[in-house]
C-alpha atoms as a PDB file:
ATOM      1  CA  UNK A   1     109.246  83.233  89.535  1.00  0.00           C
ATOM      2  CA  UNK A   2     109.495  86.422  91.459  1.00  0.00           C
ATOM      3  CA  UNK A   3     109.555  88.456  88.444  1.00  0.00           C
ATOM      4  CA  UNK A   4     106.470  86.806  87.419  1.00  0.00           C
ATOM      5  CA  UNK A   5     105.130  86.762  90.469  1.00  0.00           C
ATOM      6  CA  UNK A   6     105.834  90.689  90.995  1.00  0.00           C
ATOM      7  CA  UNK A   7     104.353  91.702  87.240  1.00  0.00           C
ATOM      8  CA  UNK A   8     101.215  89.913  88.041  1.00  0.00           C
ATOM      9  CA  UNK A   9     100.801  91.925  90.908  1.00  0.00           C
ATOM     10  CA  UNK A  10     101.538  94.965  89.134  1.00  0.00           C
ATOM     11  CA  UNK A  11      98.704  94.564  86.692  1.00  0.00           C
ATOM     12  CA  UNK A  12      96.217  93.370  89.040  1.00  0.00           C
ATOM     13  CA  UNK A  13      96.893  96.649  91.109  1.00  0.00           C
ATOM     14  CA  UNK A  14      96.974  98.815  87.835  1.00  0.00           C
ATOM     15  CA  UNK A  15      93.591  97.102  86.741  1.00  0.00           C
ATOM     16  CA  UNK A  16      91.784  98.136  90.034  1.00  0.00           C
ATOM     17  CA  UNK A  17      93.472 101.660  89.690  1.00  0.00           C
ATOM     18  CA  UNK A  18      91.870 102.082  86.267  1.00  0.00           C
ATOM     19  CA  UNK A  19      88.877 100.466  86.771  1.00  0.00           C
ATOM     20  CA  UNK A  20      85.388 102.271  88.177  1.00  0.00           C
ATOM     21  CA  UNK A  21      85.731 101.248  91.529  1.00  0.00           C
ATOM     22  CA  UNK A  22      88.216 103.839  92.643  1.00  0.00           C
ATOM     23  CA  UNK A  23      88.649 103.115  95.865  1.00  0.00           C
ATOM     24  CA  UNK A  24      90.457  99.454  96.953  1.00  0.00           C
ATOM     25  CA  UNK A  25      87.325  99.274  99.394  1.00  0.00           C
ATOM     26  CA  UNK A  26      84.737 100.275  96.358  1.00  0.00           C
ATOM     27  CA  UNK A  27      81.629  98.267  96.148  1.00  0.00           C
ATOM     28  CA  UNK A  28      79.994  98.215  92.379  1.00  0.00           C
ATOM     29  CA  UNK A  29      76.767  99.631  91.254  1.00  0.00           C
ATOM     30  CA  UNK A  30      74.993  96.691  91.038  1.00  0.00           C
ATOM     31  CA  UNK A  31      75.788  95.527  94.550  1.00  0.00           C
ATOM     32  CA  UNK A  32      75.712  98.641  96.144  1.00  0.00           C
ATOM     33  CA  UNK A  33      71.764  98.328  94.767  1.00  0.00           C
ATOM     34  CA  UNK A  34      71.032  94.921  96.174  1.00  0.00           C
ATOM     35  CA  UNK A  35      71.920  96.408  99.445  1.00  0.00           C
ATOM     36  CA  UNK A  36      69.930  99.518  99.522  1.00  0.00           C
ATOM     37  CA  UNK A  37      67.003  97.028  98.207  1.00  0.00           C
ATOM     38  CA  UNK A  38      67.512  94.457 100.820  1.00  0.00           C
ATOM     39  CA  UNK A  39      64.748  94.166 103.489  1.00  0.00           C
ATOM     40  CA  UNK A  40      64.877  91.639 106.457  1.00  0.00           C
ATOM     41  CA  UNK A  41      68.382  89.028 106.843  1.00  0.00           C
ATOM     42  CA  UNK A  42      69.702  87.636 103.371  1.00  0.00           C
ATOM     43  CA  UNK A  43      72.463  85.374 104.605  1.00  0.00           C
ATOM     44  CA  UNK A  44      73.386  83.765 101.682  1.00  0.00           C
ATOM     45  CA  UNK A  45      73.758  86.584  99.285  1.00  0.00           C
ATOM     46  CA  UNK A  46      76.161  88.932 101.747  1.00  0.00           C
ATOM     47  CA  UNK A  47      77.964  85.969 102.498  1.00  0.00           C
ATOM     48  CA  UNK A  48      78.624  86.223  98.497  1.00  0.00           C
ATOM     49  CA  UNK A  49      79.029  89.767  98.929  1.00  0.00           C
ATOM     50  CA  UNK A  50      81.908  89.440 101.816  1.00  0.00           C
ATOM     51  CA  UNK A  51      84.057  86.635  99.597  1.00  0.00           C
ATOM     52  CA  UNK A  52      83.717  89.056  96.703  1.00  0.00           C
ATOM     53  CA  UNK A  53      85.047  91.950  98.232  1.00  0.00           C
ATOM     54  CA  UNK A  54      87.760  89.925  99.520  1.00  0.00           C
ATOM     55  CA  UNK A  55      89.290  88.248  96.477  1.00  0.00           C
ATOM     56  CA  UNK A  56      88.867  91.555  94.578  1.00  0.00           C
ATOM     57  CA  UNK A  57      90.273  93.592  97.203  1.00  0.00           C
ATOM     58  CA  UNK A  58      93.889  93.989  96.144  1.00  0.00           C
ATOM     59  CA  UNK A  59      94.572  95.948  98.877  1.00  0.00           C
ATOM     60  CA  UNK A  60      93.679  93.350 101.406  1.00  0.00           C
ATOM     61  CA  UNK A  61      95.840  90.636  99.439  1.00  0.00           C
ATOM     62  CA  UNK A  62      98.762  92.408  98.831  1.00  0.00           C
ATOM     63  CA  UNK A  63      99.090  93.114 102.801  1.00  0.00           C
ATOM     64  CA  UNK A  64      98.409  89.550 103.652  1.00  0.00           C
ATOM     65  CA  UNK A  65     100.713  88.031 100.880  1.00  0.00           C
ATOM     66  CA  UNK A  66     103.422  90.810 103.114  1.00  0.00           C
ATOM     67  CA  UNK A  67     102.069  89.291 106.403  1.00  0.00           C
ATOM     68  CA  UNK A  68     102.764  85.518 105.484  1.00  0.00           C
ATOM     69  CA  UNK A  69     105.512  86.131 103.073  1.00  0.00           C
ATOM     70  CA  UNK A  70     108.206  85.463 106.633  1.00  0.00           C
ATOM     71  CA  UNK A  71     106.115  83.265 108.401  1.00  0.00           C
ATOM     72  CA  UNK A  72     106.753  79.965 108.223  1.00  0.00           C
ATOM     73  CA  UNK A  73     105.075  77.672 110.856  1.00  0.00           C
ATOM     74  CA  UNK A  74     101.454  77.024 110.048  1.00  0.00           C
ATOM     75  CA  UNK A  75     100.825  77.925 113.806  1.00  0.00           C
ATOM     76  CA  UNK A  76     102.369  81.311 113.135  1.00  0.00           C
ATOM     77  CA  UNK A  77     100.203  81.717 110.077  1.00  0.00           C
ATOM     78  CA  UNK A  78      97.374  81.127 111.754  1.00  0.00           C
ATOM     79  CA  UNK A  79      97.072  83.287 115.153  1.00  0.00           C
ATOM     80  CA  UNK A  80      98.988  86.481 112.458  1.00  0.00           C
ATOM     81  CA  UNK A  81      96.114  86.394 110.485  1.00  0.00           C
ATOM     82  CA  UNK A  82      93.714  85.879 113.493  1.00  0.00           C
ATOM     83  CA  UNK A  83      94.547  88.611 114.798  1.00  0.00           C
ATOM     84  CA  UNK A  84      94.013  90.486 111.399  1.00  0.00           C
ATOM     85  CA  UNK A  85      90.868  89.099 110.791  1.00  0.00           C
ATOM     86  CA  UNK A  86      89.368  90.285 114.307  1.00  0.00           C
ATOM     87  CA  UNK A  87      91.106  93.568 113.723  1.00  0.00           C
ATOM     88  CA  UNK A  88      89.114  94.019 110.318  1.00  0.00           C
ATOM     89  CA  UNK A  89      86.010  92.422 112.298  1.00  0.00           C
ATOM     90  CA  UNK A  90      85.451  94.879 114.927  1.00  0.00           C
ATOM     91  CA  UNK A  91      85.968  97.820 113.012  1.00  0.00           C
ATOM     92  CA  UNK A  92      83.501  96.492 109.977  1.00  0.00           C
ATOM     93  CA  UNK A  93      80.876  95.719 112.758  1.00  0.00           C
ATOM     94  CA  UNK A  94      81.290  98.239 114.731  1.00  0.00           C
ATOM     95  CA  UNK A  95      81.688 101.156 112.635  1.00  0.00           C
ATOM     96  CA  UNK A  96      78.173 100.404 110.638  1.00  0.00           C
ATOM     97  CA  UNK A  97      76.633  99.889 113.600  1.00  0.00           C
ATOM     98  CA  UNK A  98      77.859 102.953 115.354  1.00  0.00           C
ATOM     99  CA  UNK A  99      77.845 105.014 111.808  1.00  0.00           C
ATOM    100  CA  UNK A 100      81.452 105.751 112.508  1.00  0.00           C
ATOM    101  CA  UNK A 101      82.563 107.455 109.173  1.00  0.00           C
ATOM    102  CA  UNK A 102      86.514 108.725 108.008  1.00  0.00           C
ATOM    103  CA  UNK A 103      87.723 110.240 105.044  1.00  0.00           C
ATOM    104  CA  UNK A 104      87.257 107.659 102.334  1.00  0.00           C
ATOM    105  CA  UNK A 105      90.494 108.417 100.066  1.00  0.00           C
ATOM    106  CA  UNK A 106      92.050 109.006 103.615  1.00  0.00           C
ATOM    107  CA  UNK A 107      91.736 105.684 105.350  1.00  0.00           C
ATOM    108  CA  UNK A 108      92.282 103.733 101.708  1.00  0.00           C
ATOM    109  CA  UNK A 109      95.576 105.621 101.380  1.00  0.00           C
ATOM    110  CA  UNK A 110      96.678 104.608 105.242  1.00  0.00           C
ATOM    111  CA  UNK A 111      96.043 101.156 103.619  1.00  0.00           C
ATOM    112  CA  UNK A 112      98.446 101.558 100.714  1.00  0.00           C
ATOM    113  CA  UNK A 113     100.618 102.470 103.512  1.00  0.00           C
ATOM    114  CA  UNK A 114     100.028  99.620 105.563  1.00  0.00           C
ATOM    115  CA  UNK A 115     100.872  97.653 102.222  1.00  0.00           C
ATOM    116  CA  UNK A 116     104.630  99.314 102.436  1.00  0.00           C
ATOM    117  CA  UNK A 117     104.911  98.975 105.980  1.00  0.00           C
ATOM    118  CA  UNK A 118     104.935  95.304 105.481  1.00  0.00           C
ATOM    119  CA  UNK A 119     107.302  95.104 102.882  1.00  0.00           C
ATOM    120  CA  UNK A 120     109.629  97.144 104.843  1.00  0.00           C
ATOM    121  CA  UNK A 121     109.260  95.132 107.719  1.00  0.00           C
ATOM    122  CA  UNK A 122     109.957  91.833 105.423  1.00  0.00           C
ATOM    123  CA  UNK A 123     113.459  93.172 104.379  1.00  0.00           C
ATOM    124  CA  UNK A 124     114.657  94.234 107.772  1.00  0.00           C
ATOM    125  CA  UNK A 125     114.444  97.963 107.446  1.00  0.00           C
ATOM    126  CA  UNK A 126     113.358  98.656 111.106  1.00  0.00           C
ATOM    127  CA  UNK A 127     116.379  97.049 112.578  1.00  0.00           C
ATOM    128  CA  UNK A 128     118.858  99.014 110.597  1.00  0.00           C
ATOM    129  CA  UNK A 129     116.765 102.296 110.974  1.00  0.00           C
ATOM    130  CA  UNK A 130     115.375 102.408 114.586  1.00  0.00           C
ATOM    131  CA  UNK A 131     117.254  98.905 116.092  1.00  0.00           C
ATOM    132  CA  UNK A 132     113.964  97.574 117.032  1.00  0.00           C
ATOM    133  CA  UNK A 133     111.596  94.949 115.793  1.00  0.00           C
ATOM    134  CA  UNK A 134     107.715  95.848 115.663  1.00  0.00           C
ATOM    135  CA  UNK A 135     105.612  92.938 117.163  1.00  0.00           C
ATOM    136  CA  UNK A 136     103.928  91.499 114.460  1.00  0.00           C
ATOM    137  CA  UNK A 137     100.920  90.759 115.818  1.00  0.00           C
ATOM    138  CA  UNK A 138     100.034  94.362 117.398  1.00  0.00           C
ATOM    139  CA  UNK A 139     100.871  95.631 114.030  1.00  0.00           C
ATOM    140  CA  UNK A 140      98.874  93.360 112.105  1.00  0.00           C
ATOM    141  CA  UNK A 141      95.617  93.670 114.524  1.00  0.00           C
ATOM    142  CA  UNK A 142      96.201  97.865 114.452  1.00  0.00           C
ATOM    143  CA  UNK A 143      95.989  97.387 110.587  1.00  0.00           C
ATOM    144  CA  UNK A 144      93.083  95.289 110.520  1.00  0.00           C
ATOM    145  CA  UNK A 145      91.069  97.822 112.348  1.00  0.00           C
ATOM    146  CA  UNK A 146      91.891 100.228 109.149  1.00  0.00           C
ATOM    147  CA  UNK A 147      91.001  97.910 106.989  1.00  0.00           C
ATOM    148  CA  UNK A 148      87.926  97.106 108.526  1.00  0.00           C
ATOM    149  CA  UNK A 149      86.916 100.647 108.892  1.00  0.00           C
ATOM    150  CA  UNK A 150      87.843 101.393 105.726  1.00  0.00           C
ATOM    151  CA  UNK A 151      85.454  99.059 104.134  1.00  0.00           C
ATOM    152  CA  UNK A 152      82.532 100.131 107.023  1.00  0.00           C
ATOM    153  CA  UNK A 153      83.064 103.783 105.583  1.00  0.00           C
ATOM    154  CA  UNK A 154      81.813 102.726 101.914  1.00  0.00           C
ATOM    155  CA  UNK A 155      79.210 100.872 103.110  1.00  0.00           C
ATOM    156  CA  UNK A 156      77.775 103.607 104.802  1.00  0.00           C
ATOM    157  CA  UNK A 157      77.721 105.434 101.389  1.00  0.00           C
ATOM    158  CA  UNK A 158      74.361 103.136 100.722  1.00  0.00           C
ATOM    159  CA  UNK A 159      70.929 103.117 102.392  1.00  0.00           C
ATOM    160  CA  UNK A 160      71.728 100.150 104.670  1.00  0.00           C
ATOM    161  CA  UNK A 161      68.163  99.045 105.928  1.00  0.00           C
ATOM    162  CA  UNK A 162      67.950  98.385 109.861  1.00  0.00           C
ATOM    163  CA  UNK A 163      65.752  95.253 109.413  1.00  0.00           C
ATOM    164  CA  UNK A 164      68.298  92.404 109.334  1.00  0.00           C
ATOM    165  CA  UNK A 165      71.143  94.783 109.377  1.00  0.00           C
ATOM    166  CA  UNK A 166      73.229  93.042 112.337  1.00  0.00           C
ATOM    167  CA  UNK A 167      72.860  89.794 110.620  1.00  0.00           C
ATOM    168  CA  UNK A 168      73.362  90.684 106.964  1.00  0.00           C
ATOM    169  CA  UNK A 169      76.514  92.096 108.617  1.00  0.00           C
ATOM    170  CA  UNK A 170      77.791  88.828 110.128  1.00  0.00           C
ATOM    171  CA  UNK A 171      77.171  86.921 107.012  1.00  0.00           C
ATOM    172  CA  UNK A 172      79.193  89.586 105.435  1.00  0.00           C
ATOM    173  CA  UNK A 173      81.830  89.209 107.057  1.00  0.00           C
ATOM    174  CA  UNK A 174      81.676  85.417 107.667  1.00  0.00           C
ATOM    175  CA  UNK A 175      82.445  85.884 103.649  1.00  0.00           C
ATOM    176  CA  UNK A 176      84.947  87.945 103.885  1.00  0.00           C
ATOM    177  CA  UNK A 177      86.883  85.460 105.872  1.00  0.00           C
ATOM    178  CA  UNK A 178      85.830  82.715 103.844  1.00  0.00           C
ATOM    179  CA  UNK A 179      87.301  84.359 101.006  1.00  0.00           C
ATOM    180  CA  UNK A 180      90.612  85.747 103.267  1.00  0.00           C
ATOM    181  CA  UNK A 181      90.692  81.880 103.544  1.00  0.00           C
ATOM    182  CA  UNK A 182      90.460  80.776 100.462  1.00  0.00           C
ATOM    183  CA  UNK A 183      93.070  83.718  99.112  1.00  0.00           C
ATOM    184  CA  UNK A 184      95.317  82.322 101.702  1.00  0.00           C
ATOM    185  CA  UNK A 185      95.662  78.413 100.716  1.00  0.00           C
ATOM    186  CA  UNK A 186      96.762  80.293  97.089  1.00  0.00           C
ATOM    187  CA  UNK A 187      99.007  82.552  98.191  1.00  0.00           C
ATOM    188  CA  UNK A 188     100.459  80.062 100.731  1.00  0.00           C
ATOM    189  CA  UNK A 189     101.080  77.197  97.918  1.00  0.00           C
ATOM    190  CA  UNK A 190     102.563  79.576  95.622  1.00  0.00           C
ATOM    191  CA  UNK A 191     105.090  81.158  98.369  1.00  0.00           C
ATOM    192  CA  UNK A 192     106.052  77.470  99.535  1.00  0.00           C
ATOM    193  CA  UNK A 193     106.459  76.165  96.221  1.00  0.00           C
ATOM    194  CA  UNK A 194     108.679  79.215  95.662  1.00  0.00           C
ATOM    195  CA  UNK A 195     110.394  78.933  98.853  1.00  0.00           C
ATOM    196  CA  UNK A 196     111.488  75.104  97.720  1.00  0.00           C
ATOM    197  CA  UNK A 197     113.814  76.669  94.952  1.00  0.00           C
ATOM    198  CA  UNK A 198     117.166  77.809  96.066  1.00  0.00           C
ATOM    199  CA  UNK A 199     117.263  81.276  94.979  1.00  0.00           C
ATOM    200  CA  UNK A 200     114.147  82.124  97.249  1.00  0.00           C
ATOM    201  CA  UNK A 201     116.311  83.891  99.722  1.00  0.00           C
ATOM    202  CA  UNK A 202     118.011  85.653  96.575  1.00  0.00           C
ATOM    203  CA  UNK A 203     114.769  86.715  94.745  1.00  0.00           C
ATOM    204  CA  UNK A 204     112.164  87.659  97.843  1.00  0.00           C
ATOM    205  CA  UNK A 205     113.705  90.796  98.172  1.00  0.00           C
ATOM    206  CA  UNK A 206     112.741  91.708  94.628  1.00  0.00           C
ATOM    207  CA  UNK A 207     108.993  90.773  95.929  1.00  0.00           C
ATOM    208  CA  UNK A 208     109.294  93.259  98.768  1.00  0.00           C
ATOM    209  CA  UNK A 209     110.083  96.004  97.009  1.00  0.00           C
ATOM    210  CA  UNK A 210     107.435  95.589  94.365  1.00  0.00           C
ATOM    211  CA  UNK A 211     104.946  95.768  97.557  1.00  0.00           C
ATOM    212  CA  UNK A 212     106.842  98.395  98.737  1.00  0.00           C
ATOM    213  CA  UNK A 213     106.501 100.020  95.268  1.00  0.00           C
ATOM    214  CA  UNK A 214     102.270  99.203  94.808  1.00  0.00           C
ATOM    215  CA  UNK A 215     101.865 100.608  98.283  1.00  0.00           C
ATOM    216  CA  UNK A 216     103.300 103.991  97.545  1.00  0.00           C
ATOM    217  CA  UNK A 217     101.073 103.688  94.429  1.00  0.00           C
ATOM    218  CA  UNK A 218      98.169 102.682  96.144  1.00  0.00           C
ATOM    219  CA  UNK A 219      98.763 106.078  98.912  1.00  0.00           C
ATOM    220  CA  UNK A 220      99.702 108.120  96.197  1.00  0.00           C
ATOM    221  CA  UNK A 221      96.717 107.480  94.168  1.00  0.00           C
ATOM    222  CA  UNK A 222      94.135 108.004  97.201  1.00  0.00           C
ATOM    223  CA  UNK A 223      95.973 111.358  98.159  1.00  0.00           C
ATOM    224  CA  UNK A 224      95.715 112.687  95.035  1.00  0.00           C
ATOM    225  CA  UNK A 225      92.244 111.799  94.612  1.00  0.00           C
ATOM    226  CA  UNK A 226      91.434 113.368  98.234  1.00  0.00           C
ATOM    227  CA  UNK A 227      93.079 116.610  96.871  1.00  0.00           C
ATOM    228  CA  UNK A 228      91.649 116.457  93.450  1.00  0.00           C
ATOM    229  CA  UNK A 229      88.090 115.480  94.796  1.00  0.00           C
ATOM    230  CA  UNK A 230      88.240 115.303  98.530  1.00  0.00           C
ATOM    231  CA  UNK A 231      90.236 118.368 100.156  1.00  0.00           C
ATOM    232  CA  UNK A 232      89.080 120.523 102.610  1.00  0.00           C
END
């Protein structure tokens, strides 16, 4: 299961690699026209627009597959990603609103790292190398603000009309966390089904390093295309 689990992974991330939308945080052409064309609040549609992003966003699932992976009260599970989703919240809202604008292949490639942060965490590495534990929850929050900001950056690359912009913006991310949500109840079944076998504790290592491994591709990928394309 973990091998299957892992390869899956893999070609999802190699798909979005290859694919037009460059960037984990890319929105497509034909979106990116509906929202240059919008005029006034359309709910409905950037609800649709949030939930897509999300449960295309390979990025954002491989780092919450590394957040719940360990966490296994539904209590836990809950406030964790919480605390994500507010993280990715502000930042989204905020940075439109204020026009706040980074480095594109930049903030995507802190994401990749965020991606191997949380696989490192997951194995133990930060006991054996610094004898401390990070607090999940700061760390989780901190990277939902890059996320967030990440996706506010692209965006900004469209016309985004004023009329209605504050409330297209809500709806866009209330579907964003509907789709977070409904990304979650998968990932959650599959990792407790798995976690009913005994050779779990054997195999979820093998898991962590593949995120480990599609994080470092994820950075690498974005660095290259910010010296390639993006370099100052």
């Amino acid at each position: 299961m973990a091998f299957r689990l892992l390869l899956l992974l893999s070609l999802l991330c190699l798909e979005g690699l290859i694919s037009p939308l460059a960037f984990a945080h890319g929105v497509d052409s034909q979106d990116g026209a509906f929202i240059e064309q919008t005029q006034g609040a359309a709910i409905l549609p950037f609800i649709y627009l949030g939930a897509k992003h999300m449960v295309t966003g390979y990025d954002h699932l491989l780092f919450l597959l590394g957040v719940i992976f360990l966490l296994y009260r539904s209590r836990d599970v809950a406030i964790t990603v919480s605390l994500f989703a507010l993280g990715h919240s502000i930042t989204l809202l905020v940075g439109v609103l204020a026009e706040w604008q980074v480095n594109p292949w930049l903030i995507d490639a802190l994401i990749g790292l965020s991606v191997v942060y949380k696989g490192l965490d997951n194995l133990g590495a930060y006991k054996v190398w610094f004898r401390l534990q990070p607090d999940i929850r700061w760390a989780v929050f901190l990277f939902g603000l890059v996320h967030g900001l990440g996706l506010a950056t692209k965006l900004q690359e469209y016309s985004l009309n004023s009329e209605g912009l504050f409330a297209n913006l809500i709806a866009f991310n209330i579907g964003v966390e509907l789709g977070q949500a409904l990304a979650l109840i998968l990932m959650l079944a599959l990792v407790n089904l798995w976690r009913s076998f005994s050779v779990f504790n054997r195999q979820s290592a093998y898991l962590n390093l593949g995120l480990i491994f599609l994080g470092f591709l994820l950075a690498g990928y974005q660095l290259t295309g910010f010296v390639i394309e993006g370099g100052v």
